[in-house]
Every structure is written in C-alpha cells, then in structure tokens.
PDB file of N, CA and C in Angstrom:
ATOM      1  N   UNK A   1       5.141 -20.907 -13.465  1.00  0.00           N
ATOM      2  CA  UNK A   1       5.289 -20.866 -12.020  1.00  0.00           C
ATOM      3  C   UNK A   1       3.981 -21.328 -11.400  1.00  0.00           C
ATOM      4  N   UNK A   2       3.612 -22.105 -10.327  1.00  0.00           N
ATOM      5  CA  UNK A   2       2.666 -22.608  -9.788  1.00  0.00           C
ATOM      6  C   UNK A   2       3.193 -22.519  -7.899  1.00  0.00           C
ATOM      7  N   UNK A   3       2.300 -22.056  -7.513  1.00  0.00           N
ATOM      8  CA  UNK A   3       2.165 -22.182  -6.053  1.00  0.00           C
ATOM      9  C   UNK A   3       1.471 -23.227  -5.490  1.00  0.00           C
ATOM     10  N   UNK A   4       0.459 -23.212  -4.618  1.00  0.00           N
ATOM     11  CA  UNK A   4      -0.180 -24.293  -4.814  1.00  0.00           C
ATOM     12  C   UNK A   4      -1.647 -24.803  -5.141  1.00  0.00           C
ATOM     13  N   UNK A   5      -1.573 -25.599  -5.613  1.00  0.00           N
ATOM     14  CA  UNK A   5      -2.806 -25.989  -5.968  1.00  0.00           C
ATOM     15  C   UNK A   5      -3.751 -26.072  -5.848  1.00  0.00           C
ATOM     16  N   UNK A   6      -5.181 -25.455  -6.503  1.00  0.00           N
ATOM     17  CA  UNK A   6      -6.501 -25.284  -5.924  1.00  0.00           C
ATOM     18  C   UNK A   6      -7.198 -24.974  -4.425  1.00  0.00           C
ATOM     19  N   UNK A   7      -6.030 -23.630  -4.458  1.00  0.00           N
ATOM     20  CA  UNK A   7      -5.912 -22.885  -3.010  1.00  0.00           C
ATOM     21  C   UNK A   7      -6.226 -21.080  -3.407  1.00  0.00           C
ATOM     22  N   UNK A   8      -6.006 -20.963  -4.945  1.00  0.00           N
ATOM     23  CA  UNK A   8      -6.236 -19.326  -5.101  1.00  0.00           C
ATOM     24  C   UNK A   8      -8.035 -19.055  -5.109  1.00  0.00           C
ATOM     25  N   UNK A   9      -7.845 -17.354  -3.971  1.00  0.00           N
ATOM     26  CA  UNK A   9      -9.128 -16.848  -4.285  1.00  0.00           C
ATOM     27  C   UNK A   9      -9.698 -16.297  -5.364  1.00  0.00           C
ATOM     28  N   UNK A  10      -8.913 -16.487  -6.330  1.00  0.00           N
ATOM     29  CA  UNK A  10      -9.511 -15.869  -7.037  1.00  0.00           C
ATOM     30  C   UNK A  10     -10.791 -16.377  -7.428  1.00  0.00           C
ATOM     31  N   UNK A  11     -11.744 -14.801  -7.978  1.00  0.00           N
ATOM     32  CA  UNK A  11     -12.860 -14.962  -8.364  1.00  0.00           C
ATOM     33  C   UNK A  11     -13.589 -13.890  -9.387  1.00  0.00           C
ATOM     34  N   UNK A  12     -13.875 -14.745 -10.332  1.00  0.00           N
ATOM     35  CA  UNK A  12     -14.174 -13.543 -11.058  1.00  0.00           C
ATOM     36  C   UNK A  12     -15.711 -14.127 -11.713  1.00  0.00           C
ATOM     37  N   UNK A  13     -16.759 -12.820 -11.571  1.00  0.00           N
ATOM     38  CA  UNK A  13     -18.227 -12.504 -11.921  1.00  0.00           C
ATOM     39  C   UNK A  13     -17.963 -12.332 -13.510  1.00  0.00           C
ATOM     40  N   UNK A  14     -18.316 -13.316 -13.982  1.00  0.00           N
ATOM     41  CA  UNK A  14     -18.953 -13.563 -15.620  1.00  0.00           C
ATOM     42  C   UNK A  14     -20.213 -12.237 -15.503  1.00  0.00           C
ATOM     43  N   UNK A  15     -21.131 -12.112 -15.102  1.00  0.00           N
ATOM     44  CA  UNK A  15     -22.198 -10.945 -15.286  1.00  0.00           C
ATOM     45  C   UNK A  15     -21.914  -9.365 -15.273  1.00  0.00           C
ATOM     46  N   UNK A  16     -20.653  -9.141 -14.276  1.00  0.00           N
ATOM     47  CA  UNK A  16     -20.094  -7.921 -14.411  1.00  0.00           C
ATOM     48  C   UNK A  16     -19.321  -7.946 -14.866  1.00  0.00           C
ATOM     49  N   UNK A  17     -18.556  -8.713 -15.858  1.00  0.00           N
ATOM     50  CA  UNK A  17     -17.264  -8.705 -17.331  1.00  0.00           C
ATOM     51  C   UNK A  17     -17.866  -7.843 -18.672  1.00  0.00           C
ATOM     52  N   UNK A  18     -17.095  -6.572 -18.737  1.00  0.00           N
ATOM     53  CA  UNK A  18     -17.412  -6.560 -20.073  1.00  0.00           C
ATOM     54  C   UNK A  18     -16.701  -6.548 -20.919  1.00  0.00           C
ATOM     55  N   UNK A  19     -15.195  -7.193 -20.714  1.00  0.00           N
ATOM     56  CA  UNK A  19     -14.369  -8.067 -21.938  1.00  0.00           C
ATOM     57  C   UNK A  19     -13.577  -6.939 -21.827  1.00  0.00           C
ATOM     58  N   UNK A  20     -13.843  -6.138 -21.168  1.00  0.00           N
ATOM     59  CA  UNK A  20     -12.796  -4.564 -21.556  1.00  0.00           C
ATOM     60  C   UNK A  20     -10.853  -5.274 -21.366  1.00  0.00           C
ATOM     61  N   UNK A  21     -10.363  -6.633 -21.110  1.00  0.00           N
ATOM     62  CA  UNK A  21      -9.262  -6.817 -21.107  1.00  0.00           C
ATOM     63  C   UNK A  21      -7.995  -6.244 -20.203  1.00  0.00           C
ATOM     64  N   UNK A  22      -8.945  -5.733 -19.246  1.00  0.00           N
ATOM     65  CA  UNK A  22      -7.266  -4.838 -18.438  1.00  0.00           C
ATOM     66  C   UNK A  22      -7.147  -6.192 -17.570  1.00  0.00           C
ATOM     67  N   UNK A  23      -7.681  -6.793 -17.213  1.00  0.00           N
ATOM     68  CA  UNK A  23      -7.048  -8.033 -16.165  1.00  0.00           C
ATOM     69  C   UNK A  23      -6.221  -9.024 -17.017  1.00  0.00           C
ATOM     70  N   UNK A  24      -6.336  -8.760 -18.335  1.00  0.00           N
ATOM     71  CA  UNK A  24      -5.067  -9.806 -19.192  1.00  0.00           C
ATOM     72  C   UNK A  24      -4.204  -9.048 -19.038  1.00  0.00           C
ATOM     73  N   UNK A  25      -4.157  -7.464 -19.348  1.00  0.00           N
ATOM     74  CA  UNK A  25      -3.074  -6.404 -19.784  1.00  0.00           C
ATOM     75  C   UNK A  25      -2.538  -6.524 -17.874  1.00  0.00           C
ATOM     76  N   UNK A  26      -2.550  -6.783 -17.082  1.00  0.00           N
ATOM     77  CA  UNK A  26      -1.979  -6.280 -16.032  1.00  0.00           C
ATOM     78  C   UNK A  26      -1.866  -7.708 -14.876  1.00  0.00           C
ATOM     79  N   UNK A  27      -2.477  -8.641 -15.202  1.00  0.00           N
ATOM     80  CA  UNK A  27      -2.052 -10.010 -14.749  1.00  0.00           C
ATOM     81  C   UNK A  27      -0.454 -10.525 -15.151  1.00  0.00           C
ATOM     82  N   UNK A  28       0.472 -10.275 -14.348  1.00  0.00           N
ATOM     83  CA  UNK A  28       1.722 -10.971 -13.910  1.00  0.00           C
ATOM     84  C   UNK A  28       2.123 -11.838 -14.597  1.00  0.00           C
ATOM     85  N   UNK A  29       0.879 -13.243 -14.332  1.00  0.00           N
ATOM     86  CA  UNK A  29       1.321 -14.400 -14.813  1.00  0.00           C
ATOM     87  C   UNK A  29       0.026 -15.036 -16.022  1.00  0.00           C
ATOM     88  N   UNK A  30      -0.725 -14.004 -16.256  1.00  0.00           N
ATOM     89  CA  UNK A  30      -1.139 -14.484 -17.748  1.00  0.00           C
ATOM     90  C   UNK A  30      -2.295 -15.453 -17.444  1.00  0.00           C
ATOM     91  N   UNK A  31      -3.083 -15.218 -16.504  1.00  0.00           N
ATOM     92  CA  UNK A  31      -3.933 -16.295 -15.878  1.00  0.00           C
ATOM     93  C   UNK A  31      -5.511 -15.475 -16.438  1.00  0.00           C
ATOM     94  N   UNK A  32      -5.246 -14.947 -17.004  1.00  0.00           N
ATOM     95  CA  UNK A  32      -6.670 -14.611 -17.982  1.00  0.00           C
ATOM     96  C   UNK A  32      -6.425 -14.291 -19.293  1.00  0.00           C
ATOM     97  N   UNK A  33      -7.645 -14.309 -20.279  1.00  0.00           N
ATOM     98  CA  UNK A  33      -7.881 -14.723 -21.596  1.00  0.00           C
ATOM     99  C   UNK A  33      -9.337 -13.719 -22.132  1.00  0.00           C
ATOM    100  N   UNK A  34      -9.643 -13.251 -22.926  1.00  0.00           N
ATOM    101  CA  UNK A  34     -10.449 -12.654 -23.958  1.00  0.00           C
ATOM    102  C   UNK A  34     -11.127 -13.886 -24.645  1.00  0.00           C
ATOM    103  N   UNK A  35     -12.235 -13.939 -24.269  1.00  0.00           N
ATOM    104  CA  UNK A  35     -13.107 -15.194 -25.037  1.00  0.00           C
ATOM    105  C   UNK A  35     -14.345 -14.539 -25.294  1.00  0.00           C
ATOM    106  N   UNK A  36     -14.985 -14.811 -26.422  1.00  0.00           N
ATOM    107  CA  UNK A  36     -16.137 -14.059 -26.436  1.00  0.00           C
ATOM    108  C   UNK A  36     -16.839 -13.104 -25.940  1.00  0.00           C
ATOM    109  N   UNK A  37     -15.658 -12.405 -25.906  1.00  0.00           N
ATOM    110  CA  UNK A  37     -16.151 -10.674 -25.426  1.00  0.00           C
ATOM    111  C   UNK A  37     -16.159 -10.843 -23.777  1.00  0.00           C
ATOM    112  N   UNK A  38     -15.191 -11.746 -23.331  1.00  0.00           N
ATOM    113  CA  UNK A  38     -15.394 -11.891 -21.695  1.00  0.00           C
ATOM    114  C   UNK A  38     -14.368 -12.311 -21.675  1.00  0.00           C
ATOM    115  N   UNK A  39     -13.656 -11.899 -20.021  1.00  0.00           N
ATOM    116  CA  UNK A  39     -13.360 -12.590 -19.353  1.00  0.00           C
ATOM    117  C   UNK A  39     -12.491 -14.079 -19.054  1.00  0.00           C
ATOM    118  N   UNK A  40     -11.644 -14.840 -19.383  1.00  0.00           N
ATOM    119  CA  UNK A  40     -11.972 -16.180 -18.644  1.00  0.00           C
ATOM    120  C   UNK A  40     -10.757 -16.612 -17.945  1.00  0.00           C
ATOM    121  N   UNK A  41     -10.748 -17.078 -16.665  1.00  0.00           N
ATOM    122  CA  UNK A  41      -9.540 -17.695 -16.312  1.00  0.00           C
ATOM    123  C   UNK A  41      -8.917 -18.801 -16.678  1.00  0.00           C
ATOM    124  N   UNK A  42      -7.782 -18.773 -17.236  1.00  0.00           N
ATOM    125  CA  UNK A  42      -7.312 -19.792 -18.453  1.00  0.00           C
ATOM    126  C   UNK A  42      -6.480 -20.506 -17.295  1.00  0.00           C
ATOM    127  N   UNK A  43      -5.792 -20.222 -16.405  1.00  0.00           N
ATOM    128  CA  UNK A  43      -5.028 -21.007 -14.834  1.00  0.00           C
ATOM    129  C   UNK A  43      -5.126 -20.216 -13.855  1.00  0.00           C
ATOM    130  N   UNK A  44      -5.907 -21.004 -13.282  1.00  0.00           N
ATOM    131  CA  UNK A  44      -6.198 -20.417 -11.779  1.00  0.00           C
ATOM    132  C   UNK A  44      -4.694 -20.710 -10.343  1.00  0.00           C
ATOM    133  N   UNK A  45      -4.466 -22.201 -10.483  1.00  0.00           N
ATOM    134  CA  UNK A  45      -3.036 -22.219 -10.225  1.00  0.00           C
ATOM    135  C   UNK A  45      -1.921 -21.510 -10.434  1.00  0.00           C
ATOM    136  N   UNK A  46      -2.052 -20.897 -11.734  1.00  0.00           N
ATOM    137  CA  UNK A  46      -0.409 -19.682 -11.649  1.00  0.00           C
ATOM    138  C   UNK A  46      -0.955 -18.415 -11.084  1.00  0.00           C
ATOM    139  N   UNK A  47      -2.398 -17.923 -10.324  1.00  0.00           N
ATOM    140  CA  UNK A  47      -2.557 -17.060  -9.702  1.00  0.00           C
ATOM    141  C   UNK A  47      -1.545 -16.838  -8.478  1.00  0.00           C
ATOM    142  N   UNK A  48      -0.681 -15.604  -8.447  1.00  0.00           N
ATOM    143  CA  UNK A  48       0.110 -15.446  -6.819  1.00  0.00           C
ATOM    144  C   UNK A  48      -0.958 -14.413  -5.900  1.00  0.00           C
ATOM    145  N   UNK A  49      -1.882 -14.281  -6.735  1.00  0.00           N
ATOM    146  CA  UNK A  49      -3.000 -13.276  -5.661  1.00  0.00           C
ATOM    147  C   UNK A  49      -2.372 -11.882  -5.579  1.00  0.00           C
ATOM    148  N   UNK A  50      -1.837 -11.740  -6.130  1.00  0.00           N
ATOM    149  CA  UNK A  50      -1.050  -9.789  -5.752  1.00  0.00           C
ATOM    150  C   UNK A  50      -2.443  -8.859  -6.204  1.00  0.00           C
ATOM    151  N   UNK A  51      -3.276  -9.097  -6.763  1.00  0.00           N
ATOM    152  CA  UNK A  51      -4.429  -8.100  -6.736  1.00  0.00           C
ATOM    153  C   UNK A  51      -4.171  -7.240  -7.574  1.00  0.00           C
ATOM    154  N   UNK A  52      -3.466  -7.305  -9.007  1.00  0.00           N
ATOM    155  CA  UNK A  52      -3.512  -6.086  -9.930  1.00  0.00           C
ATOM    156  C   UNK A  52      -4.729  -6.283 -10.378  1.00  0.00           C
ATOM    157  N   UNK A  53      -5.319  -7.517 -10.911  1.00  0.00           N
ATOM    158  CA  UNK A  53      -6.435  -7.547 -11.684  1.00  0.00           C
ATOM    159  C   UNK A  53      -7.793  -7.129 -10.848  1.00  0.00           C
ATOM    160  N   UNK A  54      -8.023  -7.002  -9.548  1.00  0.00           N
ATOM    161  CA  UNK A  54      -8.992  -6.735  -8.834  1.00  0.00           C
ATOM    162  C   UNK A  54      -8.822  -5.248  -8.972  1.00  0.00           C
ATOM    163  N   UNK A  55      -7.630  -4.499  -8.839  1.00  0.00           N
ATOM    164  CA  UNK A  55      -7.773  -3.096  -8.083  1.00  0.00           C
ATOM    165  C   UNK A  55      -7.650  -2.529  -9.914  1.00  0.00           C
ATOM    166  N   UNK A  56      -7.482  -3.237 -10.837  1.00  0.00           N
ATOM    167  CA  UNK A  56      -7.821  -2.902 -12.172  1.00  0.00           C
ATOM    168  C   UNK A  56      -9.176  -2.666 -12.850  1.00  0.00           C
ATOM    169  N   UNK A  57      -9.669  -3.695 -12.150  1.00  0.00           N
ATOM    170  CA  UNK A  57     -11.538  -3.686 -12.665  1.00  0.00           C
ATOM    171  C   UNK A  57     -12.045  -2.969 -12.497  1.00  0.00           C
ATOM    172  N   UNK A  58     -12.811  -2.201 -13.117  1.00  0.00           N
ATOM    173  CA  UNK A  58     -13.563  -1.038 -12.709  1.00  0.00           C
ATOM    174  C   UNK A  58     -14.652  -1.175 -12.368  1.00  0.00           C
ATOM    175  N   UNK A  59     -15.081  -2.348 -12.929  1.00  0.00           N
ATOM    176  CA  UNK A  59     -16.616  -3.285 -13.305  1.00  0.00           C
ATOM    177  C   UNK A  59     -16.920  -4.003 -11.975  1.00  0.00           C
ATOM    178  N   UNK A  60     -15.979  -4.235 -10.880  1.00  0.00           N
ATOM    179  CA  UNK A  60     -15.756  -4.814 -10.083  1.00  0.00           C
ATOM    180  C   UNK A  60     -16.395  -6.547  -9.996  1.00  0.00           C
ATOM    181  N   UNK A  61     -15.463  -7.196 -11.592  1.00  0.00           N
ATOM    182  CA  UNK A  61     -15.480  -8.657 -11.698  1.00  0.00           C
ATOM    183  C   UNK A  61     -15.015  -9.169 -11.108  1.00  0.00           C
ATOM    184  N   UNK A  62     -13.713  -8.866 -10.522  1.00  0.00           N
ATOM    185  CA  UNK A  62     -12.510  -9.467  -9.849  1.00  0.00           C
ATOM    186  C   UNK A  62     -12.469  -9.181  -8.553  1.00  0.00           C
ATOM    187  N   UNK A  63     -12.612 -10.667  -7.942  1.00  0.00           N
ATOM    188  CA  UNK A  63     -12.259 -10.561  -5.975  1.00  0.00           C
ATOM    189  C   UNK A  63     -11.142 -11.701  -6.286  1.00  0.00           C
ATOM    190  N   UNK A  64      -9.877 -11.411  -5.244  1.00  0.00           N
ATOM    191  CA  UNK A  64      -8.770 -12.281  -4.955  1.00  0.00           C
ATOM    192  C   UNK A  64      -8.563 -11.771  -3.216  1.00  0.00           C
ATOM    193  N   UNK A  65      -7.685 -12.833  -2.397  1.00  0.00           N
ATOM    194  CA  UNK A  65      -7.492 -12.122  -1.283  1.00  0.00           C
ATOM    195  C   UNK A  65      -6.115 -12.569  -1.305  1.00  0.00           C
ATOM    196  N   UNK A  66      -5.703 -12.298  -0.025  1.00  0.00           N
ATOM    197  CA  UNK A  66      -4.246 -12.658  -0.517  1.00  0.00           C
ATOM    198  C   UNK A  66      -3.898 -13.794   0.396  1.00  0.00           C
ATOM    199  N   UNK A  67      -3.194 -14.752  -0.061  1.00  0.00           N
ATOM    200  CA  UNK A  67      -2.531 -15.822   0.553  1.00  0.00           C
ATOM    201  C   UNK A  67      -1.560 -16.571  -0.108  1.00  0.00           C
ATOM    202  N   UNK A  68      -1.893 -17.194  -1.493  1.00  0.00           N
ATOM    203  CA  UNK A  68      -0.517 -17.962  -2.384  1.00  0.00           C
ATOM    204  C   UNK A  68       0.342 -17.137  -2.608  1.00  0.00           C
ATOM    205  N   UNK A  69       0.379 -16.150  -2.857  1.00  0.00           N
ATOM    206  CA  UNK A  69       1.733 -14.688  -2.858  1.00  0.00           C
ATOM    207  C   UNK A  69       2.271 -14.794  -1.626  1.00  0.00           C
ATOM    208  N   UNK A  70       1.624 -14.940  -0.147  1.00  0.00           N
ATOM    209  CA  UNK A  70       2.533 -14.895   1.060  1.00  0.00           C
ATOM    210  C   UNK A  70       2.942 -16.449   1.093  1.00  0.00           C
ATOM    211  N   UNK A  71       1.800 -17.248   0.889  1.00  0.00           N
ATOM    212  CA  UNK A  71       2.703 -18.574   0.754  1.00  0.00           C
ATOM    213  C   UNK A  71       4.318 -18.861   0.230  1.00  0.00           C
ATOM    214  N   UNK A  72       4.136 -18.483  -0.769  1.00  0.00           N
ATOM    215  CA  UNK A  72       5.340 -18.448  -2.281  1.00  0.00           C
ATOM    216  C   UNK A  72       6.536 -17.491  -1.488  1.00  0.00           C
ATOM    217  N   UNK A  73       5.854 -16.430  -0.721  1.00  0.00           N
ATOM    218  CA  UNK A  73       7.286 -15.441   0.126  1.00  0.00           C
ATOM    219  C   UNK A  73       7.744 -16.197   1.319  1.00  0.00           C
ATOM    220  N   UNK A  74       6.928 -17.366   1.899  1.00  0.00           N
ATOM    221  CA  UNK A  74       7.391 -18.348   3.014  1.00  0.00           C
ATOM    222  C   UNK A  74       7.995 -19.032   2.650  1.00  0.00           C
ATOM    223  N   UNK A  75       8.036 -19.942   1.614  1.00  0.00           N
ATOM    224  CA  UNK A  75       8.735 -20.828   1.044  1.00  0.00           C
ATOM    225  C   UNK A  75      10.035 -20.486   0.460  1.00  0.00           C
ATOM    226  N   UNK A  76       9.654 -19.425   0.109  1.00  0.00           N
ATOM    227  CA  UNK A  76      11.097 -18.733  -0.448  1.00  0.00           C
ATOM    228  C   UNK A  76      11.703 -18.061   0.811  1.00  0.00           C
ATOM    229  N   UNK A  77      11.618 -17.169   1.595  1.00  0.00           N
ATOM    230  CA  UNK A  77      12.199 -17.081   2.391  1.00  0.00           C
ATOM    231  C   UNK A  77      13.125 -18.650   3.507  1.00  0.00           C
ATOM    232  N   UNK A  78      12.022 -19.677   3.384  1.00  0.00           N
ATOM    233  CA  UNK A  78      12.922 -20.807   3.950  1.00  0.00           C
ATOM    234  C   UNK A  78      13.927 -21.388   3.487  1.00  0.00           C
ATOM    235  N   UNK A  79      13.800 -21.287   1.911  1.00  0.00           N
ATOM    236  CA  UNK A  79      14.829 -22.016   0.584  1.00  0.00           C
ATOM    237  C   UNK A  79      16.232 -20.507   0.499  1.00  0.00           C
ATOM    238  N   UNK A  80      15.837 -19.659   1.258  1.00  0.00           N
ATOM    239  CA  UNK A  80      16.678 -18.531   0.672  1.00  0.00           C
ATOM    240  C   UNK A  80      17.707 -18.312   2.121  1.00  0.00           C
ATOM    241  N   UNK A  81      16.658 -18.734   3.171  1.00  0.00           N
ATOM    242  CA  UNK A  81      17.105 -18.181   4.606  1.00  0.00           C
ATOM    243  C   UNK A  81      17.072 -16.974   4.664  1.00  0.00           C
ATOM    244  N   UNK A  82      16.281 -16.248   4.604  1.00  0.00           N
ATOM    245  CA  UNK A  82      16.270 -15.003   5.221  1.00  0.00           C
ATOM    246  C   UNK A  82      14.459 -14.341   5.389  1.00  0.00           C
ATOM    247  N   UNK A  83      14.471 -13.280   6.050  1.00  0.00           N
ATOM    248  CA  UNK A  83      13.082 -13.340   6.058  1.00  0.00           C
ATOM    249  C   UNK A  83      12.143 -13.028   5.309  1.00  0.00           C
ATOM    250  N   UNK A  84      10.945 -14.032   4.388  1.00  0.00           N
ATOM    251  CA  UNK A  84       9.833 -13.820   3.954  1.00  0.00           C
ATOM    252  C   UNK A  84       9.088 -12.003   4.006  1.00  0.00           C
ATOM    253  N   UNK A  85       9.068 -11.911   2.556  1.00  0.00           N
ATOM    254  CA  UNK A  85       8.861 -10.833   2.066  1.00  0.00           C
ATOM    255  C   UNK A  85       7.563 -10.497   1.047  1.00  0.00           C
ATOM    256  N   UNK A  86       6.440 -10.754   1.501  1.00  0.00           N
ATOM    257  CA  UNK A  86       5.620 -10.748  -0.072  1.00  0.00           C
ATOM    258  C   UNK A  86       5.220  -9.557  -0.724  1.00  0.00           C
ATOM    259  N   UNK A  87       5.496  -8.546   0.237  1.00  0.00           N
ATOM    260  CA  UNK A  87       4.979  -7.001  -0.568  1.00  0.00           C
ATOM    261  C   UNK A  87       4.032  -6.789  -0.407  1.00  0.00           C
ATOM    262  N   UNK A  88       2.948  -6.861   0.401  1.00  0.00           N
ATOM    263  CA  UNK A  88       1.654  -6.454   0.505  1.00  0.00           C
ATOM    264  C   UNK A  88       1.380  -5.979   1.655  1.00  0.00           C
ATOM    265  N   UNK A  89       2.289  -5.842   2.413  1.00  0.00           N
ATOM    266  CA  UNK A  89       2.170  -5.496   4.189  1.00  0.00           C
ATOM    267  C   UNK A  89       2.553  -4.227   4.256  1.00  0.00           C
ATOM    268  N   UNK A  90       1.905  -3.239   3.462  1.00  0.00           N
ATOM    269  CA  UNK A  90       2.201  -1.409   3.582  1.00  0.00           C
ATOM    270  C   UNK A  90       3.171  -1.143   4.332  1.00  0.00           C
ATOM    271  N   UNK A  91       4.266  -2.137   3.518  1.00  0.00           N
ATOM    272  CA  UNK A  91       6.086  -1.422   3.115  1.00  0.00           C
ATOM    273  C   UNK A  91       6.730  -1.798   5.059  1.00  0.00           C
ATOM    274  N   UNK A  92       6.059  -3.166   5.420  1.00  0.00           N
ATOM    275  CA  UNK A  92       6.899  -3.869   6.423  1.00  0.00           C
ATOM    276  C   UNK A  92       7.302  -4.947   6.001  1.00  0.00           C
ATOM    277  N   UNK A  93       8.411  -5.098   7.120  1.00  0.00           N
ATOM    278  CA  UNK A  93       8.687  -6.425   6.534  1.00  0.00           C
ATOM    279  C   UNK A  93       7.805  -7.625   7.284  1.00  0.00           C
ATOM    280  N   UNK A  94       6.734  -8.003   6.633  1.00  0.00           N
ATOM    281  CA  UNK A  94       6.222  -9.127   6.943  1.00  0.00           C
ATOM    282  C   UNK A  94       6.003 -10.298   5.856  1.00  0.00           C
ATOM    283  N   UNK A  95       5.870 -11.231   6.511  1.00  0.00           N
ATOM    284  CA  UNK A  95       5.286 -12.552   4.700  1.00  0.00           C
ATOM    285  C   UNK A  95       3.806 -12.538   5.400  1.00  0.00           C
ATOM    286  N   UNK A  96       3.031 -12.007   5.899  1.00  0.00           N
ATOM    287  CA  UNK A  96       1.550 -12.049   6.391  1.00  0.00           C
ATOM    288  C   UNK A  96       1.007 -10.959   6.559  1.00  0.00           C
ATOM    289  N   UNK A  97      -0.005 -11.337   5.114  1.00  0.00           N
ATOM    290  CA  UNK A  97      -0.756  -9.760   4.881  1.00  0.00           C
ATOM    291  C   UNK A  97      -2.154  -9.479   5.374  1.00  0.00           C
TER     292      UNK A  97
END
C-alpha cells in the first residue's frame, strides 16, 4: 500500500535507537527493520502516519505527525462516497486531525 510519495513525517533519531524493536513489532505496514542493533526505515512511502511507532518508543526515536493517514481517509472517502474517516480525531467524525 503506498499513499503518497515523499510526503511522510516520519522521523526517526539514529542516536536515541537502541534496537529494542517495538517500532517493527507494532508498525502496521512493516516500514521498519533491525539492522545492526538499530533501527532503520526500510519504506518511508508505506508510512500512513497513525503513530503506533512514536507513542511505542520509549527512547523517544520516533516523531511522525499526521497527514498521509488523513490523506488516504480523503481519497477513500471520495472513491467510497461517504464521509472521510481516519481515526485520529478523538472518536469524531472527521478526515482532519
């Protein structure tokens, strides 16, 4: 799945990684990897930004904000007709978080 392209915030601090792996174990779409005891983003494009891997870190490696997740709920809401839904708007219905 890809949203769009070289538009995700994600960001993640190589210096505060210590490989501990919960942002592979709890990333959605598999957009991180275990490489030499770190860290690495293997696709930054299949990021939807939902923020498990940020509010996972304890280390606080991981900043994302949100936007390709509400993107992806606009688009789909237009292809679906009905109204845009991304889940991040503390349980309204909005696609803008």
């Amino acid at each position: 799945m890809r949203y769009l392209k070289d538009v995700a915030t994600l960001e993640l601090n190589d210096a505060l990684c210590t490989g501990c792996g919960r942002c592979a174990e709890v990333c959605p779409h598999a957009v991180f990897e275990i490489e030499n005891r770190k860290a690495v983003i293997t696709d930054r494009d299949a990021c939807m930004e939902c923020g498990a891997c940020a509010s996972n870190c304890e280390f606080g490696a991981l900043k994302v904000g949100s936007g390709v997740g509400c993107a992806s709920a606009l688009i789909g809401g237009m292809i679906k007709g009905g109204e845009p839904v991304c889940g991040c708007s503390d349980g309204k219905d909005s696609a803008c978080c």
